[in-house]
N, C-alpha and C. Protein backbone atom coordinates (compact mmCIF):
# COMPACT_ATOMS: atom_id res chain seq x y z
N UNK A 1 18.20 -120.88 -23.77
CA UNK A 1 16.78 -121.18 -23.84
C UNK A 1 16.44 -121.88 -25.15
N UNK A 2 17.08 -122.78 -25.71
CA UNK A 2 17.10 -123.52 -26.61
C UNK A 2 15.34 -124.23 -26.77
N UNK A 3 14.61 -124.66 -27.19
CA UNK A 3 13.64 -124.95 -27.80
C UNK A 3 13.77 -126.82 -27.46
N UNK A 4 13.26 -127.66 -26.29
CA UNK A 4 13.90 -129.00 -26.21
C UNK A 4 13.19 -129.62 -27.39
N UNK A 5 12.52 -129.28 -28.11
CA UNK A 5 12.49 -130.52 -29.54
C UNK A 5 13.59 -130.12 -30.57
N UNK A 6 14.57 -129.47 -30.05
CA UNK A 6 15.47 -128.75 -31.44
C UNK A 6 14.96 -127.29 -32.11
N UNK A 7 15.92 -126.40 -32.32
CA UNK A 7 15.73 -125.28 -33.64
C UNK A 7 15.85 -124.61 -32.56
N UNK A 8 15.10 -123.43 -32.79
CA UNK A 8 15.39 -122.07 -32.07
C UNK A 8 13.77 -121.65 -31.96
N UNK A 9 13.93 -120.87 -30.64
CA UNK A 9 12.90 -120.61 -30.22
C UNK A 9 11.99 -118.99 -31.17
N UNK A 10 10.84 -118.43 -30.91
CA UNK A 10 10.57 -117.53 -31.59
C UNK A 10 11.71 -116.43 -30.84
N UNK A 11 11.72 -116.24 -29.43
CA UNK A 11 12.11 -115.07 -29.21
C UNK A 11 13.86 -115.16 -30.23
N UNK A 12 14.29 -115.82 -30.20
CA UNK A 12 15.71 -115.38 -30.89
C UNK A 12 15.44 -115.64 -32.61
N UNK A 13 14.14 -115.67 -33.22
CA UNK A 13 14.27 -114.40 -34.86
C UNK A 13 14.23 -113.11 -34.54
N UNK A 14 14.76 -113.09 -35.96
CA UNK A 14 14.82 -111.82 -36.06
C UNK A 14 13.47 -110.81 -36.33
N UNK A 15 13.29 -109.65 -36.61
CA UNK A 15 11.55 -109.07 -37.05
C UNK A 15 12.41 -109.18 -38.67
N UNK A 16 10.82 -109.35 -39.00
CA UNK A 16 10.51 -110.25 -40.34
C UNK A 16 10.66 -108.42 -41.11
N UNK A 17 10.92 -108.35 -41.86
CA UNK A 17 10.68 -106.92 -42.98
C UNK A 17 9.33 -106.58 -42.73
N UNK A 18 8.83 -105.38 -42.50
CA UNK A 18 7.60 -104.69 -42.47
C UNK A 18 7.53 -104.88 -43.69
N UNK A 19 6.05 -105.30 -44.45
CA UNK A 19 5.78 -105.30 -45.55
C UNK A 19 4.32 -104.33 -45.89
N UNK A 20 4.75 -103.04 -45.20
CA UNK A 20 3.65 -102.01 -44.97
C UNK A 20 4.31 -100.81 -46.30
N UNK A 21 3.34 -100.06 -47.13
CA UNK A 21 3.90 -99.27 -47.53
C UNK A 21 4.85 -98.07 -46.59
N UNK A 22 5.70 -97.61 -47.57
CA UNK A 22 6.44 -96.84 -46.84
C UNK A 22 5.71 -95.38 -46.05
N UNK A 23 4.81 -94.86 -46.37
CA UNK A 23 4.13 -93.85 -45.68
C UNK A 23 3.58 -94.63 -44.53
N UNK A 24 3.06 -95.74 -44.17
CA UNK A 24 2.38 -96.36 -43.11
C UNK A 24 3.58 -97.01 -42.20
N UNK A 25 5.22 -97.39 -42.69
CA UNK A 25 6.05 -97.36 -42.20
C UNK A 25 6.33 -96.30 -41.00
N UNK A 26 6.36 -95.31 -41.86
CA UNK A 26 6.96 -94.07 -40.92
C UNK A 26 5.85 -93.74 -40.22
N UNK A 27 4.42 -93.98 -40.36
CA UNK A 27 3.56 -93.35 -39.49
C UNK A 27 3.82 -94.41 -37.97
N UNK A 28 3.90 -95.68 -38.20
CA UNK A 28 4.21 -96.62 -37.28
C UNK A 28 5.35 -96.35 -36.79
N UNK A 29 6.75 -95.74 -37.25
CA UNK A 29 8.12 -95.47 -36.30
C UNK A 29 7.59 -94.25 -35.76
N UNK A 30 6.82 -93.33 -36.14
CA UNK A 30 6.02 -92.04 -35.71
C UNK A 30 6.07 -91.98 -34.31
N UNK A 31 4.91 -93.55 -34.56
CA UNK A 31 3.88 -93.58 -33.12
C UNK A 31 4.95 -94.00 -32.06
N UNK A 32 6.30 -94.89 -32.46
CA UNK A 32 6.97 -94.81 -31.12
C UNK A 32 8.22 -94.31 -30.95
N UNK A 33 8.19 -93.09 -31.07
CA UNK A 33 8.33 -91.80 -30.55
C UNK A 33 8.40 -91.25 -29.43
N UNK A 34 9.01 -91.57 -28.73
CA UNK A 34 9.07 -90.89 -27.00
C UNK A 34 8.93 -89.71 -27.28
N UNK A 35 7.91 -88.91 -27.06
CA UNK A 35 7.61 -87.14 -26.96
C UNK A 35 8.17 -86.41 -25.69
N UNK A 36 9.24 -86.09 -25.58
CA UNK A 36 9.98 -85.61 -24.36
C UNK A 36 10.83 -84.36 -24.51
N UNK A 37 11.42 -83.60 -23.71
CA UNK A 37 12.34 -82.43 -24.11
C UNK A 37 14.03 -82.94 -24.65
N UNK A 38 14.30 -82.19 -25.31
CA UNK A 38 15.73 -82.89 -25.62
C UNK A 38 15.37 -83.91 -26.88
N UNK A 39 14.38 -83.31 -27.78
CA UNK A 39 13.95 -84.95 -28.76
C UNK A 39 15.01 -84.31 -29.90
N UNK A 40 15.48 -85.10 -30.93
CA UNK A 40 16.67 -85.05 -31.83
C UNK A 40 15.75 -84.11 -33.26
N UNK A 41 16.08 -83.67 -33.79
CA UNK A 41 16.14 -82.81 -35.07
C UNK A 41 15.57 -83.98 -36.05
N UNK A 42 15.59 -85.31 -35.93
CA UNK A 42 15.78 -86.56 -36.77
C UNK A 42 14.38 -86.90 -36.40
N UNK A 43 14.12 -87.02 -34.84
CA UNK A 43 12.48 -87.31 -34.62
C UNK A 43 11.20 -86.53 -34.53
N UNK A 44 12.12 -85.07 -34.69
CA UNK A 44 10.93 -84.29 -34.50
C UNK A 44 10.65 -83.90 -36.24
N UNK A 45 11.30 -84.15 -37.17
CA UNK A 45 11.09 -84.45 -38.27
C UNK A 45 10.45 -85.21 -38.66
N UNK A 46 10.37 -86.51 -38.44
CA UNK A 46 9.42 -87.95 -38.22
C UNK A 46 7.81 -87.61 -37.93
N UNK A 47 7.72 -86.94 -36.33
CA UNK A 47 6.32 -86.91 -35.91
C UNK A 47 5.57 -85.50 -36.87
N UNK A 48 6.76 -84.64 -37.67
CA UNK A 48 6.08 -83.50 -38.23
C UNK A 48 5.68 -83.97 -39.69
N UNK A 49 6.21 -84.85 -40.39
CA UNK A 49 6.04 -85.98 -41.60
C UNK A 49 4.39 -86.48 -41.27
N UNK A 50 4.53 -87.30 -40.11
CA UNK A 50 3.35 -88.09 -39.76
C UNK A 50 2.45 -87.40 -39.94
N UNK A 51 2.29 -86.17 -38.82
CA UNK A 51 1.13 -84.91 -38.56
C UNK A 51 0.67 -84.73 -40.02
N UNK A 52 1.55 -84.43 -41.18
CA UNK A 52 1.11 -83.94 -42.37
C UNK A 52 0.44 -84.87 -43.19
N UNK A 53 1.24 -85.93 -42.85
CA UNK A 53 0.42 -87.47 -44.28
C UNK A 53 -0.61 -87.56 -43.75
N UNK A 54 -0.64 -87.95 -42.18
CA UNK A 54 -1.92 -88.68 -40.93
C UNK A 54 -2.45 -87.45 -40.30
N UNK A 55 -3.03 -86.45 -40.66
CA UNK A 55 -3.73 -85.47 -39.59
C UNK A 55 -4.57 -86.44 -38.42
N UNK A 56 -4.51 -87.80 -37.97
CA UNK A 56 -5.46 -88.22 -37.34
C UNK A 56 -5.36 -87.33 -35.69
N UNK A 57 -5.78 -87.09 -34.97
CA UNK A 57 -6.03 -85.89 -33.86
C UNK A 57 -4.74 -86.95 -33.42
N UNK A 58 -4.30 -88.13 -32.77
CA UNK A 58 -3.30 -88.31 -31.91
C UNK A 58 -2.21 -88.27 -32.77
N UNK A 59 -2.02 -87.77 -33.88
CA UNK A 59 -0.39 -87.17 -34.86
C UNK A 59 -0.47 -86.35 -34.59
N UNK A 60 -1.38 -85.02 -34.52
CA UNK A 60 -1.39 -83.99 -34.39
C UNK A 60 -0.70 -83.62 -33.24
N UNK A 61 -1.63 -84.28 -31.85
CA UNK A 61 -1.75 -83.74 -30.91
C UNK A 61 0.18 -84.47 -30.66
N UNK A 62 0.30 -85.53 -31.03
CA UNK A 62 1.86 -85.63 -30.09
C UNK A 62 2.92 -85.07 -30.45
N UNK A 63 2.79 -84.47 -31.99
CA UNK A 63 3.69 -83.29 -32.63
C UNK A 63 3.62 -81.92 -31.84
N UNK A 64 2.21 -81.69 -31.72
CA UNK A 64 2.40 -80.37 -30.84
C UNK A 64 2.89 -80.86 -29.05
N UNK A 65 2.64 -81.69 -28.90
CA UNK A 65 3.53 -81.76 -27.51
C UNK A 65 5.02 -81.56 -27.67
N UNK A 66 5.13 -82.22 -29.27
CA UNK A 66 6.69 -82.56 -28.61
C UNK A 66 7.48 -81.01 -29.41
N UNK A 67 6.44 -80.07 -30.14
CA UNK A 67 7.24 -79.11 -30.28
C UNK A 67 6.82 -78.09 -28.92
N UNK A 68 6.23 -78.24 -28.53
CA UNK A 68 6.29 -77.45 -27.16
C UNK A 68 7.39 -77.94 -26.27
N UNK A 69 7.33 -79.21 -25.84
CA UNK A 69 8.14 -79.29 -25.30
C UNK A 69 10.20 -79.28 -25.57
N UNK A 70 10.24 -78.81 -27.03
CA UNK A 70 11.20 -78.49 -28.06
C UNK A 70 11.50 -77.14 -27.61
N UNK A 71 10.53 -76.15 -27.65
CA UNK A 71 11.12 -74.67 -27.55
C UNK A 71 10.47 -74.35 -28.83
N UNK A 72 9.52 -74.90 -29.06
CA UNK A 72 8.78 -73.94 -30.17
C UNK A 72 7.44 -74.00 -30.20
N UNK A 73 7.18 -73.40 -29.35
CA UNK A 73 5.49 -73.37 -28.84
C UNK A 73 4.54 -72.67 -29.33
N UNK A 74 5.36 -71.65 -30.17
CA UNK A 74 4.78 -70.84 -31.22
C UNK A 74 3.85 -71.75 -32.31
N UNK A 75 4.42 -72.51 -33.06
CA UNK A 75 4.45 -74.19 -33.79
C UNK A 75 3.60 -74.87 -32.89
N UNK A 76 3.76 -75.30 -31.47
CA UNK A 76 2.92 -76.34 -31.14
C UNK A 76 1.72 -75.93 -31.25
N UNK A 77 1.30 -74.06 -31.00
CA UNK A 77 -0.11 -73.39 -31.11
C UNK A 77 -0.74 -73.57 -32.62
N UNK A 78 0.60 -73.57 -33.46
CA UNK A 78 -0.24 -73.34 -34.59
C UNK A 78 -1.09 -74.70 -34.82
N UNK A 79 0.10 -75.72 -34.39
CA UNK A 79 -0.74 -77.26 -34.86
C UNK A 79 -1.76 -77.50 -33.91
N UNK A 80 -1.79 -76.91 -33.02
CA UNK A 80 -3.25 -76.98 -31.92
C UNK A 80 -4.44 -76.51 -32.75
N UNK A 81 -4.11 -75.48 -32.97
CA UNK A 81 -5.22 -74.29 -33.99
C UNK A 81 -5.61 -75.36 -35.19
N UNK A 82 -4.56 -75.65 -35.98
CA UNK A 82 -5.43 -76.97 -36.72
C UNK A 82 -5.82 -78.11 -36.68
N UNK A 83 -5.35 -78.65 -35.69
CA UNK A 83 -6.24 -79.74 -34.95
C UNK A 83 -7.77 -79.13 -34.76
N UNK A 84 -7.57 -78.31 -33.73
CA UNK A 84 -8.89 -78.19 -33.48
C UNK A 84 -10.06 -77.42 -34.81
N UNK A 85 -9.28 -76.86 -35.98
CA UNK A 85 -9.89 -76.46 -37.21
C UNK A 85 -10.79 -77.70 -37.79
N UNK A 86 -10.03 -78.93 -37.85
CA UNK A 86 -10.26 -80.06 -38.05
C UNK A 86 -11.13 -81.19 -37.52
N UNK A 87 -11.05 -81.26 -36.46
CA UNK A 87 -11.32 -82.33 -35.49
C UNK A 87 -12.31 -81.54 -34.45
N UNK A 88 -13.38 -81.26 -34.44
CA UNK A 88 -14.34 -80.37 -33.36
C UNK A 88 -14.89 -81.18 -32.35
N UNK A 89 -15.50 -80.94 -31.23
CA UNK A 89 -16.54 -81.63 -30.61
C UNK A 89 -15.68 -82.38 -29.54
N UNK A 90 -15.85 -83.76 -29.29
CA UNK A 90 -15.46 -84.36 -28.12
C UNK A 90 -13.90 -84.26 -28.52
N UNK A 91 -13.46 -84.49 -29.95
CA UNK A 91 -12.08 -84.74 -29.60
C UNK A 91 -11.24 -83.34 -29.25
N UNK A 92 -11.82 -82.35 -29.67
CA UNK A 92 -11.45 -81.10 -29.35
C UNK A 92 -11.33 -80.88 -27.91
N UNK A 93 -12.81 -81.33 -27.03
CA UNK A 93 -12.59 -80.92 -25.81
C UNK A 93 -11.08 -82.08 -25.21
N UNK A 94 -11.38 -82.82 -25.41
CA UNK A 94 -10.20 -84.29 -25.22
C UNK A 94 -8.80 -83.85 -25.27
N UNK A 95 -8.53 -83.19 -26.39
CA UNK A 95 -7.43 -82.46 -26.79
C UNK A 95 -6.94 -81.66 -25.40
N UNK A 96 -8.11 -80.31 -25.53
CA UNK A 96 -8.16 -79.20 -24.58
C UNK A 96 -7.65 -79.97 -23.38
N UNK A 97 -8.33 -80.79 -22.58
CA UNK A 97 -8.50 -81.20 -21.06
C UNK A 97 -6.98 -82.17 -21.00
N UNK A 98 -6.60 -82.80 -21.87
CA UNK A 98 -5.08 -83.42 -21.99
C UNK A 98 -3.78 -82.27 -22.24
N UNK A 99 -4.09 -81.41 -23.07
CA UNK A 99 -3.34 -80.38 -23.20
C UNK A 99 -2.97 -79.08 -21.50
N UNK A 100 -4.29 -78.83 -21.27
CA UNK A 100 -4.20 -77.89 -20.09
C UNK A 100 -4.23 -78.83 -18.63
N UNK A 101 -3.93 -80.24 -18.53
CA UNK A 101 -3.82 -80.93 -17.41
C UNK A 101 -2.08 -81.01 -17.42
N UNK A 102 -1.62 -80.90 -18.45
CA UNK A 102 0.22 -80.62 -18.07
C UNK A 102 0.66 -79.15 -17.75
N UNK A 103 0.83 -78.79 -16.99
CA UNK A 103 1.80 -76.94 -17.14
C UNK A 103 2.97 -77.35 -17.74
N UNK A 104 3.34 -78.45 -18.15
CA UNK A 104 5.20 -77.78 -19.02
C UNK A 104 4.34 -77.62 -20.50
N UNK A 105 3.06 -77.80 -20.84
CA UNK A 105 2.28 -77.78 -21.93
C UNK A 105 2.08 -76.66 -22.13
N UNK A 106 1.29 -75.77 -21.18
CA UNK A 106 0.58 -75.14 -20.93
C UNK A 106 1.90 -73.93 -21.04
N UNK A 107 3.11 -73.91 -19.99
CA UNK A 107 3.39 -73.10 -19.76
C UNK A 107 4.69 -73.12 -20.96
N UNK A 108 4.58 -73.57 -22.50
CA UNK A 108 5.23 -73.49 -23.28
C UNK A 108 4.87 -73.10 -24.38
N UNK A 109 3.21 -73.71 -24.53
CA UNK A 109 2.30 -72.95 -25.32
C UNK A 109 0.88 -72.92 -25.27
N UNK A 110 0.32 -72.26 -24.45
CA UNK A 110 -0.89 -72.24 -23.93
C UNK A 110 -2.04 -72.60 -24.86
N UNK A 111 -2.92 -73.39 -24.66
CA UNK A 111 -3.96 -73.58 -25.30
C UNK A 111 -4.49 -72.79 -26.27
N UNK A 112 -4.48 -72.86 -27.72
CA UNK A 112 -5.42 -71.36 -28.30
C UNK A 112 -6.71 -71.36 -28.03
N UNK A 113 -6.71 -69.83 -27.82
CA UNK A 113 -8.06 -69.57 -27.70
C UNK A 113 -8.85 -69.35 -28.90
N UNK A 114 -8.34 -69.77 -30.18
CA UNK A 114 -8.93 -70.10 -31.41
C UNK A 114 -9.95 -71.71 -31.22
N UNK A 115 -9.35 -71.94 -30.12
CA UNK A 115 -9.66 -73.66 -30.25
C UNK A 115 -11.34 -73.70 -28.80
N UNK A 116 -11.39 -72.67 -28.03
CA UNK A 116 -12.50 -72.29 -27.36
C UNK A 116 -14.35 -73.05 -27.84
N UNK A 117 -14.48 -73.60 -27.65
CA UNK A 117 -15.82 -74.07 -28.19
C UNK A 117 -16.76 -72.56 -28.56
């Protein structure tokens, strides 16, 4: 797929160096993050980094998915509990109604009832 006036086309560069500080680095490898069971010791380190620099409610909330869905749901409650300490009102209910619409969520670490309007 050569480029017919000569050179090379965009798709074959390479990505240019992120020239983002390094905390906004990792919040960006954060965000793509497949949150799934079976996640590595390496990424669930990553999204628990993020949660702490970025409390923004969607760090929060995809750390506690992905430690629920980890086997430590104990952890995903606690970071629920401060999300919702934090973040009240619509994003709370938002949280709630995304959280209790999965059962592998639900049935790993149930919604706190700290987080109850």
């Amino acid at each position: 797929d050569a480029d017919p006036r000569g050179g090379i086309t965009t798709a074959q560069l390479a990505d240019p160096p992120s020239w983002v500080l390094d905390n906004w680095a990792g919040f960006y490898q954060a965000a793509r993050v497949k949150v799934a069971p079976a996640m590595t010791a390496q990424d669930l380190q990553l999204l628990n980094e993020a949660a702490h620099r970025f409390p923004y409610p969607s760090a929060l909330h995809r750390y506690a998915q992905a430690l629920a869905l980890n086997g430590q749901g104990a952890q995903a409650v606690s970071v629920l509990t401060h999300l919702c300490k934090i973040h009240i009102g619509v994003v709370r209910d938002t949280v709630r109604e995304s959280w209790t619409a999965r059962p592998e969520l639900q049935q790993a670490a149930p919604f706190p009832k700290a987080c109850e309007p």
